[in-house]
Protein backbone atom coordinates (compact mmCIF):
# COMPACT_ATOMS: atom_id res chain seq x y z
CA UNK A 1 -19.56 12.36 -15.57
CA UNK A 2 -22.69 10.12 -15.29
CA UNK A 3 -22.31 8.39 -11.67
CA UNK A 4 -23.84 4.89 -10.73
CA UNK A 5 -27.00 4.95 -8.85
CA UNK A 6 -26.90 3.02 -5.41
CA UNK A 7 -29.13 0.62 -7.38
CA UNK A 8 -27.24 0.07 -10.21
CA UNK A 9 -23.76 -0.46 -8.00
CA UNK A 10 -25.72 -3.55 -6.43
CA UNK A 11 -26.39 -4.90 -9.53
CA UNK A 12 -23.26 -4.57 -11.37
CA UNK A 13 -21.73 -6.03 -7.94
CA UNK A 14 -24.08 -8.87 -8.22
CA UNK A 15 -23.10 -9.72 -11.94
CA UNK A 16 -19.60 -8.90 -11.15
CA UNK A 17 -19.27 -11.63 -8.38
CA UNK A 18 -21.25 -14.33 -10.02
CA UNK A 19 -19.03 -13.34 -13.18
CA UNK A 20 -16.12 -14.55 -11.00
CA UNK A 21 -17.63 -17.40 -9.38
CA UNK A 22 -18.59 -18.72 -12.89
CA UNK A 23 -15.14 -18.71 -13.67
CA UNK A 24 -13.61 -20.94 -10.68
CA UNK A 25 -12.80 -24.34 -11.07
CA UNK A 26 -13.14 -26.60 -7.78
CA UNK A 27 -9.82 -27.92 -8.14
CA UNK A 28 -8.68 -23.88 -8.19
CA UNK A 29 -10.27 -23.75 -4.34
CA UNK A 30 -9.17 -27.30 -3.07
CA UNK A 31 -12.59 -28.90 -3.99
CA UNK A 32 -12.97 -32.20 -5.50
CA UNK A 33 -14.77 -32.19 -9.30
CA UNK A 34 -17.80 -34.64 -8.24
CA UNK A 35 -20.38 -35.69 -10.45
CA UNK A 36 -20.88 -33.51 -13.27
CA UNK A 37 -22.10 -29.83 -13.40
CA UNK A 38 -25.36 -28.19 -14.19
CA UNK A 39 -23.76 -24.62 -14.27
CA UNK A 40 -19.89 -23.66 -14.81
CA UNK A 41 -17.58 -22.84 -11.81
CA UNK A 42 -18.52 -23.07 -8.19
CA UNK A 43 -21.71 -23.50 -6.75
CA UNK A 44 -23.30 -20.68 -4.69
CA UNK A 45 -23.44 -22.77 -1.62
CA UNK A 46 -19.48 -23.41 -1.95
CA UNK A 47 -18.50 -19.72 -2.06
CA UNK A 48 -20.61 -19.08 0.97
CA UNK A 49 -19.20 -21.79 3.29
CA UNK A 50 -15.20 -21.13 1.37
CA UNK A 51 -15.68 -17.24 2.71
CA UNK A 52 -17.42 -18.05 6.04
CA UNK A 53 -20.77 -16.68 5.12
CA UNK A 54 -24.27 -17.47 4.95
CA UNK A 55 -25.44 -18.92 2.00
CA UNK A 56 -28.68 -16.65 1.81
CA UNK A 57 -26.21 -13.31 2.60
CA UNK A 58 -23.85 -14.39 -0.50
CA UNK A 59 -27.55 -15.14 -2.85
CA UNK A 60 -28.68 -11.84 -1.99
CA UNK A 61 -25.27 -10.28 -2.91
CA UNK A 62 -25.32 -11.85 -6.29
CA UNK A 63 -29.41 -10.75 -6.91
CA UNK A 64 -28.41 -7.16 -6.16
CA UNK A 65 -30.40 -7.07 -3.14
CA UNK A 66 -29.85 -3.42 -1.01
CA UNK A 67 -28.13 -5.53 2.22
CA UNK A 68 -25.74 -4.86 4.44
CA UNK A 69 -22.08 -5.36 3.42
CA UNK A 70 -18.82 -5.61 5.49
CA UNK A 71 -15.19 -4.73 4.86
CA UNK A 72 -14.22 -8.33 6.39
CA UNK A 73 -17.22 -10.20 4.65
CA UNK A 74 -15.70 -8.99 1.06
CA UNK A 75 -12.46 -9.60 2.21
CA UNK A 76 -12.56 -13.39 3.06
CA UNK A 77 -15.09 -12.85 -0.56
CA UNK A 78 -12.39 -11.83 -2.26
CA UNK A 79 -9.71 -14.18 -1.26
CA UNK A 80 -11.94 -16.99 -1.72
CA UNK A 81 -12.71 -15.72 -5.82
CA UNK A 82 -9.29 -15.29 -5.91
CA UNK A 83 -8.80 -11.82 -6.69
CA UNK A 84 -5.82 -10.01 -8.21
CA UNK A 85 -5.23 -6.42 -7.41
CA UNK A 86 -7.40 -4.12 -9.49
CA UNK A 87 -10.32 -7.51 -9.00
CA UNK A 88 -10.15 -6.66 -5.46
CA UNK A 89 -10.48 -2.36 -5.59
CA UNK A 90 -12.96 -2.65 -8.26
CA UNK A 91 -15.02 -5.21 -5.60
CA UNK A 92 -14.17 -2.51 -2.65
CA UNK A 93 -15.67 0.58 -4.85
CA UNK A 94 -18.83 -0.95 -5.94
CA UNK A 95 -19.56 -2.21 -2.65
CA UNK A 96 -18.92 1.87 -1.13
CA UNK A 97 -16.48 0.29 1.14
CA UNK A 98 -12.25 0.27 2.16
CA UNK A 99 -10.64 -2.38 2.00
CA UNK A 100 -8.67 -3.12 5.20
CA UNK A 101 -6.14 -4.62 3.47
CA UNK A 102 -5.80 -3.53 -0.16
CA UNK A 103 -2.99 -5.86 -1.99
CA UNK A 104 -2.89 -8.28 0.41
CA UNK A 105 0.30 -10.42 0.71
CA UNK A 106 1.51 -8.65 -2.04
CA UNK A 107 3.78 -5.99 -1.27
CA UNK A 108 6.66 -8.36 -1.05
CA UNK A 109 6.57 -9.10 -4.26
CA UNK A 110 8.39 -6.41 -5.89
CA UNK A 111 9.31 -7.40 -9.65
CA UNK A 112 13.25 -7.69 -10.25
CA UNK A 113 12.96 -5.76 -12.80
CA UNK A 114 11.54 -2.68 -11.13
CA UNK A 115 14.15 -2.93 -8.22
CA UNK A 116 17.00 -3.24 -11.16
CA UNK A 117 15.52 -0.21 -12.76
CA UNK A 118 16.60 1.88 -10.10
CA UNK A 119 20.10 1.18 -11.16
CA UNK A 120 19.56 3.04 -15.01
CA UNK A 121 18.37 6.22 -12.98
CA UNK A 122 21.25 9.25 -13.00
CA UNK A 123 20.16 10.99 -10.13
CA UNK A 124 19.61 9.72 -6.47
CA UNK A 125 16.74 7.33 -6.59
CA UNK A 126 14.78 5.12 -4.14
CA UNK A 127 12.15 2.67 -3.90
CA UNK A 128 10.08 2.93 -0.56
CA UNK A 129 7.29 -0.02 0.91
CA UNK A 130 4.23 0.94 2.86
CA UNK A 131 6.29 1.28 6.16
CA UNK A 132 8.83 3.50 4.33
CA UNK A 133 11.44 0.96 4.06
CA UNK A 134 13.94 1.14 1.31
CA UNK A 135 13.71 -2.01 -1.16
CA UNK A 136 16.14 -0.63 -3.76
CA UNK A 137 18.32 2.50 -4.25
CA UNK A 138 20.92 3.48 -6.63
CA UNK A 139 24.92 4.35 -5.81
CA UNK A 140 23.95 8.33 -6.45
CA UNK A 141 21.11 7.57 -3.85
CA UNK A 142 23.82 5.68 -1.61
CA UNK A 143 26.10 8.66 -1.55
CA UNK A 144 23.68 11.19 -0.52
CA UNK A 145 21.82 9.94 2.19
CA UNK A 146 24.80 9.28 4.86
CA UNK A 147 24.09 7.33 7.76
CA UNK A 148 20.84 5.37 6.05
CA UNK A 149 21.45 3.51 2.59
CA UNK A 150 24.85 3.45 3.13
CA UNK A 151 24.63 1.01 6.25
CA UNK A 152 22.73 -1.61 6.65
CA UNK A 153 20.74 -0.66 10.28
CA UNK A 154 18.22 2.04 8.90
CA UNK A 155 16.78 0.75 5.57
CA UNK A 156 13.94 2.69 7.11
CA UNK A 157 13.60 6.15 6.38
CA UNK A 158 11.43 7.22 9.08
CA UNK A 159 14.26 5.25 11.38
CA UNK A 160 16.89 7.34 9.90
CA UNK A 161 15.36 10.50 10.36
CA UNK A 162 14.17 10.22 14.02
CA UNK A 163 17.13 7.66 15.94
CA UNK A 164 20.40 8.14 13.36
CA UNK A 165 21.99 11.19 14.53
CA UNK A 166 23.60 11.60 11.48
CA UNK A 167 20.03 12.98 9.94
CA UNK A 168 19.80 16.10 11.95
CA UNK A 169 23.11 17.12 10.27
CA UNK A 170 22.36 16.06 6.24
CA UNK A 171 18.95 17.58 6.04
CA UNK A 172 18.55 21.19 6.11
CA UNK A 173 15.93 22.42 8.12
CA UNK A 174 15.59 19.70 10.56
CA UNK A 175 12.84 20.79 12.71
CA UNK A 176 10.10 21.38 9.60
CA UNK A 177 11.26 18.61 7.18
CA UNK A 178 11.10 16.52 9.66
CA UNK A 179 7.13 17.12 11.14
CA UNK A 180 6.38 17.48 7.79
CA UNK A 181 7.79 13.56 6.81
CA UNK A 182 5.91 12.74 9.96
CA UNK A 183 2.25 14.41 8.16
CA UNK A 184 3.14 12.19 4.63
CA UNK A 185 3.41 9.08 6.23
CA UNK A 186 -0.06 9.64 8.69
CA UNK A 187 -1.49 10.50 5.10
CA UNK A 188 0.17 7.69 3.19
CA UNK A 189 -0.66 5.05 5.55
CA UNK A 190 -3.83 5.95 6.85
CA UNK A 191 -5.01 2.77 4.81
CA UNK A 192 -2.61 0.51 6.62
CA UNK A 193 -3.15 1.64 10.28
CA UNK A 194 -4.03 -1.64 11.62
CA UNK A 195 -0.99 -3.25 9.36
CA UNK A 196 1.18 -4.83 12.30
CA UNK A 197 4.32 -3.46 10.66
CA UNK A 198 2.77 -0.21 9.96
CA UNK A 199 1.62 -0.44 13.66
CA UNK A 200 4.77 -1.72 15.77
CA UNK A 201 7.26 1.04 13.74
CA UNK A 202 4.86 3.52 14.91
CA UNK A 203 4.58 2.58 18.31
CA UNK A 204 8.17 1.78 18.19
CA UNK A 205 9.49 5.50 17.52
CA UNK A 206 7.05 7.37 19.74
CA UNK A 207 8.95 5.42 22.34
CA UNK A 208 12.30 5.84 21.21
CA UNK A 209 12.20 9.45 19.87
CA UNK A 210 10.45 12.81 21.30
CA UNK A 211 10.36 14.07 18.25
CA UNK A 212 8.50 11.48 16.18
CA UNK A 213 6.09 11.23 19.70
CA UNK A 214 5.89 15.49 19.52
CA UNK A 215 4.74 15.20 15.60
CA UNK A 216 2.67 12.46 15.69
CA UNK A 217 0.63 13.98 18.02
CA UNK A 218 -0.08 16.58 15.78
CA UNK A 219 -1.99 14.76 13.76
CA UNK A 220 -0.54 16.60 10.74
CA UNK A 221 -1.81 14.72 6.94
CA UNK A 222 0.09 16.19 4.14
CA UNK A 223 0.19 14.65 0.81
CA UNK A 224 3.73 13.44 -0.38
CA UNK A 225 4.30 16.49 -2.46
CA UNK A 226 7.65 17.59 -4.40
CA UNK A 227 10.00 20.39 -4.30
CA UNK A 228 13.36 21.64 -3.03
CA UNK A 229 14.99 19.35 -0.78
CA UNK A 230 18.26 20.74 0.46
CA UNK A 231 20.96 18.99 2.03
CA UNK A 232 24.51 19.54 4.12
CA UNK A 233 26.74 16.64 2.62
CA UNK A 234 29.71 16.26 4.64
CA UNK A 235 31.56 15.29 1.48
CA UNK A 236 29.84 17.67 -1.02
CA UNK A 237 28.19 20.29 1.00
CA UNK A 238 25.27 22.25 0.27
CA UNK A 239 23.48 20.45 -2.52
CA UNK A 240 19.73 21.14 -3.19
CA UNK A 241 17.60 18.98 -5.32
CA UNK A 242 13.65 18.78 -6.62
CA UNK A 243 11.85 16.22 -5.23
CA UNK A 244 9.48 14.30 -7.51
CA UNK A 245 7.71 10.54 -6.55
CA UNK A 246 5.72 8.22 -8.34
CA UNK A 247 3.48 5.22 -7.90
CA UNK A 248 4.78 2.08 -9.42
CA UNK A 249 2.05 0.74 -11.99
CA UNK A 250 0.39 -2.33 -10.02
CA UNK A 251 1.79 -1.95 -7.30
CA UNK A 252 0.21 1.54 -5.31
CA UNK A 253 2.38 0.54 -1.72
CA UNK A 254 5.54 1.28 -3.62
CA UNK A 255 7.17 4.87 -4.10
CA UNK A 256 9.32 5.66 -6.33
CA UNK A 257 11.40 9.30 -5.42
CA UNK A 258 14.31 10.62 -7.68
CA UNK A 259 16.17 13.64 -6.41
CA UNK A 260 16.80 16.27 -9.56
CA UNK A 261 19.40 18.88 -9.48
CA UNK A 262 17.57 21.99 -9.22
């Protein structure tokens, strides 16, 4: 694969942001129309002030100039273009940089029909935000996990697992399933660290359990693999299932796990 030289990334980011600037209307920022236009969309000189920056920083950006570029610059950038989702990464990976807050305000908005898809699933299925908080679950996923979807305190799994007493009993294995939920989520939300819900849950259970303190001082990072999760069901018993999770398509902070029989 033929990579982009540092040169070339400047320039596409240049075209790609005067693109997008071309294409903005002044009534789509809160700007009046005014007399009429030499060039389409907003002026140079409007983006600047709009995203708080200088007007010769955001003329340099759009020449392709080698400068220095912020995560927070092309954040308040990309807010003030208006930028959807895969707008926004493709701005972050030109510029070489993370965003601090990929999908901004979005996360929320989880489409109906995704959360009602849940429903069609046979086997235990779940839906899980950035924090690990359940935003849908079917009745097979209800059943199984006793003490957490089945009552409305601890819609968060990493809640369940570390204050519900109920956990240490349903999953087998307590001890190493549980530092090792305690390494996915490090890994999973190392881009949402400074996230103040991401933040207060974690400061939150290091007070209230040893456990979740003992682990996350680890500093274990494991990816959110599959496999055999086995369970003591006070109803059912032993019941083991494989583990498999996806990303939902647009929407990279949700998590979609179904539990298979194995």
């Amino acid at each position: 694969m033929i990579r982009m030289s540092s040169l070339e990334r400047q320039r596409e980011l240049g075209d790609f942001v005067r693109a997008l600037r071309e294409k903005l209307r002044p009534a789509d920022v809160g700007l009046p129309a005014g007399p009429r236009r030499r060039t389409p969309g907003l002026r140079r000189e409007e983006v600047a002030q709009l995203s708080g920056l200088s007007v010769t920083w955001y003329t340099w950006l759009e020449q392709g100039r080698e400068m220095t570029l912020s995560a927070a610059a092309l954040a308040r950038l990309a807010r003030t273009l208006r930028l959807g989702r895969a707008e926004r990464a493709y701005l972050f990976e030109l510029a070489g940089k993370r965003d601090p807050t990929p999908g901004e305000g979005e996360t929320h908005l989880v489409p109906a029909v995704a959360l009602a898809s849940v429903e069609t699933i046979t086997t235990p299925a779940y839906i899980l935000d950035r924090s690990w908080t359940a935003r849908s679950w079917n009745r097979q996923a209800e059943r199984l996990f006793v003490g957490w979807l089945d009552t409305p305190s601890h819609r968060n799994l990493l809640r369940f697992i570390f204050t519900e007493p109920a956990a240490r009993s349903l999953i087998s294995d307590y001890e190493n399933r549980a530092r090792r939920v305690v390494a996915e989520f490090r890994a999973d939300a190392s881009a949402h660290l400074d996230d103040p819900i991401v933040r207060a849950l974690v400061a939150d259970l290091r007070r209230q359990s040893q456990d979740f303190e003992r682990f996350w001082h680890e500093h274990g990072v494991l990816g959110r693999e599959g496999g055999e999760r086995t369970f003591n069901h006070p109803q059912d018993g032993l019941v083991r299932y494989l583990q498999v999770t996806f990303m939902l398509a647009g929407h990279p902070d949700l998590k979609l796990t179904m539990l298979m029989p194995a």
